[in-house]
C-alpha atoms as a PDB file:
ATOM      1  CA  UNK A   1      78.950  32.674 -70.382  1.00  0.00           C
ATOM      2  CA  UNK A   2      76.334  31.883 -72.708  1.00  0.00           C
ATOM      3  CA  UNK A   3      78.166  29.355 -74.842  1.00  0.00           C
ATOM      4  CA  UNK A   4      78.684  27.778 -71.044  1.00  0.00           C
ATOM      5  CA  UNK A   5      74.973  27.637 -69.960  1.00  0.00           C
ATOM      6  CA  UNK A   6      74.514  26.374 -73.841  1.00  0.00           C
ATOM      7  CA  UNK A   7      77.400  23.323 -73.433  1.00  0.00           C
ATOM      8  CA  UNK A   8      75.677  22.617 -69.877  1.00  0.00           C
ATOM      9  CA  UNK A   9      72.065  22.442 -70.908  1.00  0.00           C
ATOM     10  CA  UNK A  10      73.226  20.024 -74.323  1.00  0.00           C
ATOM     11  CA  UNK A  11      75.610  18.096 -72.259  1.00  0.00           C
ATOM     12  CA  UNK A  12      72.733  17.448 -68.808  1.00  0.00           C
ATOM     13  CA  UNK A  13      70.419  16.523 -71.865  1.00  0.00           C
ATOM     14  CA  UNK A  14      72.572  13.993 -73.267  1.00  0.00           C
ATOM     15  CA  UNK A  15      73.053  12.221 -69.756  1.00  0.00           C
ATOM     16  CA  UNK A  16      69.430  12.411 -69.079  1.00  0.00           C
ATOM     17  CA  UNK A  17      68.771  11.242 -72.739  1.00  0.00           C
ATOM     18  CA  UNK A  18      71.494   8.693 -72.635  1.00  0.00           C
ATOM     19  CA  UNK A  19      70.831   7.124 -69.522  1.00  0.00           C
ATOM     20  CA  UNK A  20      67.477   6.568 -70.355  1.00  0.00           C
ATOM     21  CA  UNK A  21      66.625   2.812 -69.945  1.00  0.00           C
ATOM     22  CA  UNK A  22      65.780   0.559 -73.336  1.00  0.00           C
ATOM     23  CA  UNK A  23      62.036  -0.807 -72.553  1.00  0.00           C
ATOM     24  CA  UNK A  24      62.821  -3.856 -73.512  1.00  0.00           C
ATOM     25  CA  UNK A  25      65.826  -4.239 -70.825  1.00  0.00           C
ATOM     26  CA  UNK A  26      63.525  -3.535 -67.434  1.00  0.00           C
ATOM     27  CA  UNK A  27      63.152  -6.328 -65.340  1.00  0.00           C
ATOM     28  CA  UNK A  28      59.340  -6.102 -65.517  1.00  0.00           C
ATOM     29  CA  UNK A  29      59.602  -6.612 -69.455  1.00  0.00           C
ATOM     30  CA  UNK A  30      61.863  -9.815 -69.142  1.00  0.00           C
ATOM     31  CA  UNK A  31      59.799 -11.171 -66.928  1.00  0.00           C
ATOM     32  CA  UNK A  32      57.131 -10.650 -68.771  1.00  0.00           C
ATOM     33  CA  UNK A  33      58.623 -12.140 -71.668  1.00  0.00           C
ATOM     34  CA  UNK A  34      59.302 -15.190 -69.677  1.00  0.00           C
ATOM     35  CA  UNK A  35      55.990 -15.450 -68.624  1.00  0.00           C
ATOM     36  CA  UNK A  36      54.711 -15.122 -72.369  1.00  0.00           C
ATOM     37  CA  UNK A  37      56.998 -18.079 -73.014  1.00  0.00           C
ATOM     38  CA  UNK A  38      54.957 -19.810 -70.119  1.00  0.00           C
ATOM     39  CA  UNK A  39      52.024 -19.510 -71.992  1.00  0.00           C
ATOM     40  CA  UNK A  40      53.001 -20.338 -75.059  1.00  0.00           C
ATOM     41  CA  UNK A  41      54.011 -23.796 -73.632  1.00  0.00           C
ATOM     42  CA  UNK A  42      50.603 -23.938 -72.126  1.00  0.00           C
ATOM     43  CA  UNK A  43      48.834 -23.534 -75.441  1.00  0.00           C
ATOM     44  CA  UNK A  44      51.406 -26.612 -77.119  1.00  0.00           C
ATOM     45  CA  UNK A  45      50.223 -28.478 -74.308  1.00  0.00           C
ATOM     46  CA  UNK A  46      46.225 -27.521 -75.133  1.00  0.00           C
ATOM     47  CA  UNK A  47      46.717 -28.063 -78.488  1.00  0.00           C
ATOM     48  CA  UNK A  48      48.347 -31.418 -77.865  1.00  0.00           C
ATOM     49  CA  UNK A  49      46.030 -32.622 -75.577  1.00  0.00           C
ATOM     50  CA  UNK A  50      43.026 -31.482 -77.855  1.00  0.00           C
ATOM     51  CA  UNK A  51      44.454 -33.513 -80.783  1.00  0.00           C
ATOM     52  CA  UNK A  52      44.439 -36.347 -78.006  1.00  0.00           C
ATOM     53  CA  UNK A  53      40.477 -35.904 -77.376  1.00  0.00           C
ATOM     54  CA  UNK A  54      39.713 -35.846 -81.836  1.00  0.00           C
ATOM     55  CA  UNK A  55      41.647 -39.185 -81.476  1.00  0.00           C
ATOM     56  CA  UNK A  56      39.641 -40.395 -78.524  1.00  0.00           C
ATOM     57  CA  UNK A  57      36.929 -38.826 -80.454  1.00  0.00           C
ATOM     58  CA  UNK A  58      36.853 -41.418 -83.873  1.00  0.00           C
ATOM     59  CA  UNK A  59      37.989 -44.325 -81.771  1.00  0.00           C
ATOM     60  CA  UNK A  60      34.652 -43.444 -79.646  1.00  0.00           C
ATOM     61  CA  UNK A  61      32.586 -43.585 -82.948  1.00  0.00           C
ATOM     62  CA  UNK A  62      34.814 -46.513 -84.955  1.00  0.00           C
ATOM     63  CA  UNK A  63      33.291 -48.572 -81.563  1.00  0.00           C
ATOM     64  CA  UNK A  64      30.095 -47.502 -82.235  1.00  0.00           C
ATOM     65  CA  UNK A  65      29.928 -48.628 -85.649  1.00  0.00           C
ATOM     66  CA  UNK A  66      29.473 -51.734 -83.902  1.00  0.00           C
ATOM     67  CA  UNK A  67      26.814 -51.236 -81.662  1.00  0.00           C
ATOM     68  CA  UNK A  68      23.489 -51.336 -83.542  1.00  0.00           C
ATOM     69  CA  UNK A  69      20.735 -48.276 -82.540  1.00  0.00           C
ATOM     70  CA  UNK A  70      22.136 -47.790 -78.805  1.00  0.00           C
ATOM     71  CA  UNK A  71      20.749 -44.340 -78.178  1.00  0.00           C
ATOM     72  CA  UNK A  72      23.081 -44.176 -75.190  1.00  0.00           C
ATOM     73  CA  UNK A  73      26.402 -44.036 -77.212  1.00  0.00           C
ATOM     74  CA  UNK A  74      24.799 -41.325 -79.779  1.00  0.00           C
ATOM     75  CA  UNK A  75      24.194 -39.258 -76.615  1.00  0.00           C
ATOM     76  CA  UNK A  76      27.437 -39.499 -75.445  1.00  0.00           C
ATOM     77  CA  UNK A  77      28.968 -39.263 -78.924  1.00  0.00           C
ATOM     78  CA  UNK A  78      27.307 -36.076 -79.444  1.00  0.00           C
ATOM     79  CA  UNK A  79      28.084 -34.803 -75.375  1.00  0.00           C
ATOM     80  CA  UNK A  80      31.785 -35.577 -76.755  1.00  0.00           C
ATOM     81  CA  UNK A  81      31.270 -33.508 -80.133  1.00  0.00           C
ATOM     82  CA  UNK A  82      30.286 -30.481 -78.242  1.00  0.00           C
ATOM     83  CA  UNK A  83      32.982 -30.686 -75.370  1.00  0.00           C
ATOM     84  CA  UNK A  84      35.466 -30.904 -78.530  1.00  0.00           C
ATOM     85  CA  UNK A  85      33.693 -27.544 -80.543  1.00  0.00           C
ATOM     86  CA  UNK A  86      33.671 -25.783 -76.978  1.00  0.00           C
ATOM     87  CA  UNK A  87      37.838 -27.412 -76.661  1.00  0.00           C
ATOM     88  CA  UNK A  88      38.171 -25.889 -80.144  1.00  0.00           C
ATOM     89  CA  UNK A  89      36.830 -22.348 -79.066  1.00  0.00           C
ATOM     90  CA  UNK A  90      38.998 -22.049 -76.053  1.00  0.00           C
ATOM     91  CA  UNK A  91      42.248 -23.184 -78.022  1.00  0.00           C
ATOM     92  CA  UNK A  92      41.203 -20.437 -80.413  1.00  0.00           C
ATOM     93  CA  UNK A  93      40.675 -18.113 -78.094  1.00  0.00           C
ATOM     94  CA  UNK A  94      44.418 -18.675 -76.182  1.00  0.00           C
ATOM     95  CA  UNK A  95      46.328 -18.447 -79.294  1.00  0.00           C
ATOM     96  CA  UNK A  96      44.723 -14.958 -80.077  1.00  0.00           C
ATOM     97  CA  UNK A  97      45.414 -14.032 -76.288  1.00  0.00           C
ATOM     98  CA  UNK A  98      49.415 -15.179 -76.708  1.00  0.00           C
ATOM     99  CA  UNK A  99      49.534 -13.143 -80.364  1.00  0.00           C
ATOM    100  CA  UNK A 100      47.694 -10.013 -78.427  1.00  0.00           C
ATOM    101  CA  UNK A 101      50.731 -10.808 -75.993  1.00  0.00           C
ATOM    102  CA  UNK A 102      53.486 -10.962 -77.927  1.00  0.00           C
ATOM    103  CA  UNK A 103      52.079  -7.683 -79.552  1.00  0.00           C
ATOM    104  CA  UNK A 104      52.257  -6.114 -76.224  1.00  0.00           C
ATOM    105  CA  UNK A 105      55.603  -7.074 -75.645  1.00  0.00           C
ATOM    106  CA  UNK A 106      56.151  -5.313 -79.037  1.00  0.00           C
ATOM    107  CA  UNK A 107      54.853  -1.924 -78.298  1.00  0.00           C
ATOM    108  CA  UNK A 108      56.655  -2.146 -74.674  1.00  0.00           C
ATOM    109  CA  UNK A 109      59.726  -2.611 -76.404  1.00  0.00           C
ATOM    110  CA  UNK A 110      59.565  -0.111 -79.231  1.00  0.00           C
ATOM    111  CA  UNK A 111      58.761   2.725 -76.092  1.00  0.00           C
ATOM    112  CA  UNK A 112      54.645   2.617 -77.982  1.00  0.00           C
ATOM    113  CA  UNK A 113      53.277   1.600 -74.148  1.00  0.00           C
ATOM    114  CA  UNK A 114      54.667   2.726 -70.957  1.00  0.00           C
ATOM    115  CA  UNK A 115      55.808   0.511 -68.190  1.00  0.00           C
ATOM    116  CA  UNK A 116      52.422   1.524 -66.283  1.00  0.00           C
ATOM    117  CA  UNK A 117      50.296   0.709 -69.740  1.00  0.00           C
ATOM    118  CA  UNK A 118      52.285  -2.701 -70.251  1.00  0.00           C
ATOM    119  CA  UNK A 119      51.760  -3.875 -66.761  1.00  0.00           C
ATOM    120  CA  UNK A 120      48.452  -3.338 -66.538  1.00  0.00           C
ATOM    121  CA  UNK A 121      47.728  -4.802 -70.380  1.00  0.00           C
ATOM    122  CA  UNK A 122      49.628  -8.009 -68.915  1.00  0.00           C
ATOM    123  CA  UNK A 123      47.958  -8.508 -65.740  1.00  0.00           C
ATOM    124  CA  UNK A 124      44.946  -8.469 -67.070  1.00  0.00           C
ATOM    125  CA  UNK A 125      45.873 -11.483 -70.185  1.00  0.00           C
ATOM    126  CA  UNK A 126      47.614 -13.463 -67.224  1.00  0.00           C
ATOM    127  CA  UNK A 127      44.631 -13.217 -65.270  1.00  0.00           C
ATOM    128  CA  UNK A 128      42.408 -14.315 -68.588  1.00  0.00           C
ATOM    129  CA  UNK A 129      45.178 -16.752 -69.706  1.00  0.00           C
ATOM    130  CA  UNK A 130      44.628 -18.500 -65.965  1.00  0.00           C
ATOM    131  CA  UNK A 131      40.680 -18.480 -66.812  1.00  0.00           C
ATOM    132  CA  UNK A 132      41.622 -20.141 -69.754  1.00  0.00           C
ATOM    133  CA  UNK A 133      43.746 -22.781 -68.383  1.00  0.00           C
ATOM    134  CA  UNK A 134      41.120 -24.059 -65.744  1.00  0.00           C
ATOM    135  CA  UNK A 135      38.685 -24.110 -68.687  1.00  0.00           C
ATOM    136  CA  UNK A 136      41.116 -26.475 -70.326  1.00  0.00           C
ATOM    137  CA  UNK A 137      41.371 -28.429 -67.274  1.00  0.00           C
ATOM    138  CA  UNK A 138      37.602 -28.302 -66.583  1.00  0.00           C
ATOM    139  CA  UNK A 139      36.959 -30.015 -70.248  1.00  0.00           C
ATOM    140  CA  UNK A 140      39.451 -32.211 -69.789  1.00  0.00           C
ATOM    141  CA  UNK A 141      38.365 -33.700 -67.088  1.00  0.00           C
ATOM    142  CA  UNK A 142      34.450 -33.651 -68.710  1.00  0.00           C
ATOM    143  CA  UNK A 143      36.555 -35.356 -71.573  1.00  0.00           C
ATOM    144  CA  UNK A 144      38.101 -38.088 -69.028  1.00  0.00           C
ATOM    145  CA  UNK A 145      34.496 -38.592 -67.863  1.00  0.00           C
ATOM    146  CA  UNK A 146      32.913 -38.810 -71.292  1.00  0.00           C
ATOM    147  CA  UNK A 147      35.381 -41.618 -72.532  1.00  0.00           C
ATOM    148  CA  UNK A 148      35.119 -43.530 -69.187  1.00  0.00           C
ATOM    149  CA  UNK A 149      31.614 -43.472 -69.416  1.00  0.00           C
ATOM    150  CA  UNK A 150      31.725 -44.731 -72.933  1.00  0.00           C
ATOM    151  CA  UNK A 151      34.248 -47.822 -72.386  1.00  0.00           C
ATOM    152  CA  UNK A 152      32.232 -49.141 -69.453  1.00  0.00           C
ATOM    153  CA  UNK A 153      29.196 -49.314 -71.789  1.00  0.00           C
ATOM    154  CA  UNK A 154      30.826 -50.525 -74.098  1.00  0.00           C
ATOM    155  CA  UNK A 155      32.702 -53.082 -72.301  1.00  0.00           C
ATOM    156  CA  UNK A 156      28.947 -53.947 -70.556  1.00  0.00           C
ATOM    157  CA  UNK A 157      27.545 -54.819 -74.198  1.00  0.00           C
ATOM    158  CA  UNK A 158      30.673 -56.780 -75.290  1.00  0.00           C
ATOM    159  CA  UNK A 159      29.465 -58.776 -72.472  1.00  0.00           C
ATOM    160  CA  UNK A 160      25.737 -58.641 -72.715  1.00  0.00           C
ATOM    161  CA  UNK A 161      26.357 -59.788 -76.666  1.00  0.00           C
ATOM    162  CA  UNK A 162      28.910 -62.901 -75.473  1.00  0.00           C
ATOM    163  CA  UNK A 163      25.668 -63.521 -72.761  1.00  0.00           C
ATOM    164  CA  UNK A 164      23.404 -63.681 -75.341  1.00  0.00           C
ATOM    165  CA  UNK A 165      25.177 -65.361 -77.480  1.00  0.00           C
ATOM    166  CA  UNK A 166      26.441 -68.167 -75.031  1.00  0.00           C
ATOM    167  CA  UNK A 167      22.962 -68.589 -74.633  1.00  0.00           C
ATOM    168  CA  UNK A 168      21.963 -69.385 -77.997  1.00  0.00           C
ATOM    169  CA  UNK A 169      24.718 -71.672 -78.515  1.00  0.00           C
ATOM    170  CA  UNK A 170      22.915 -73.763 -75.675  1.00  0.00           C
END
């Protein structure tokens, strides 16, 4: 009887142990993982858009080359140079958010966090990787502003200089 009680304790064990669920296999994990692809795509698309705003950046201060001693455009110039160090800080920032991620989805898998430690781990970067996303917007539209700003200054002293100069033709 005892070898019985023995063979039916190993073999409920190996069922129970067996039939335990992989981590990495739950539907909360995959769509986790999905979502972590989300924001990875989010970041490409910061990081693109921030290379965007550098480029906007030099063309902003290759036009003021030609401007002599406007104030205004070194104002704006250096407005633009801090929304781009503040663009640089959140982009930082996201892609140390995405590798805490994917490190989460690490230990979730390997059985390190339980399904209660990795859901609450990820709600809480989803809710900062959303913060982070209307910051991005937020600057971009300051950036939109910035540059619009700038070309119709510009534009008014490419016209104020063909003025002036029309007038000394005369």
């Amino acid at each position: 009887m005892k070898t019985f009680s023995k063979l039916t304790l190993i073999a409920v064990l190996s069922v129970f142990f067996s039939c335990k669920q992989n981590p990495a296999e739950t539907p909360e994990h995959k769509a986790m993982v999905e979502e972590h692809k989300e924001m990875e795509t989010s970041h490409e698309t910061m990081a693109t858009e921030h290379n965007t705003m550098k480029d906007d950046h030099q063309q902003m201060v290759d036009a003021h080359k030609t401007i002599e001693n406007d104030s205004i455009h070194l104002v704006i110039e250096k407005n633009h140079t801090i929304l781009l160090a503040k663009h640089s800080d959140l982009i930082s920032a996201h892609k140390a958010l995405i590798e805490k991620h994917a490190e989460l989805e690490t230990k979730h898998a390997s059985g390190e966090f339980t399904l209660e430690q990795m859901t609450a781990e990820h709600e809480s970067m989803k809710t900062e990787h959303t913060k982070m996303k209307e910051e991005h917007q937020g600057i971009a539209t300051e950036h939109n502003r910035i540059t619009e700003e700038d070309k119709k200054l510009i534009k008014e002293d490419q016209e104020k200089t063909t003025e002036e100069n029309s007038k000394k033709i005369k």
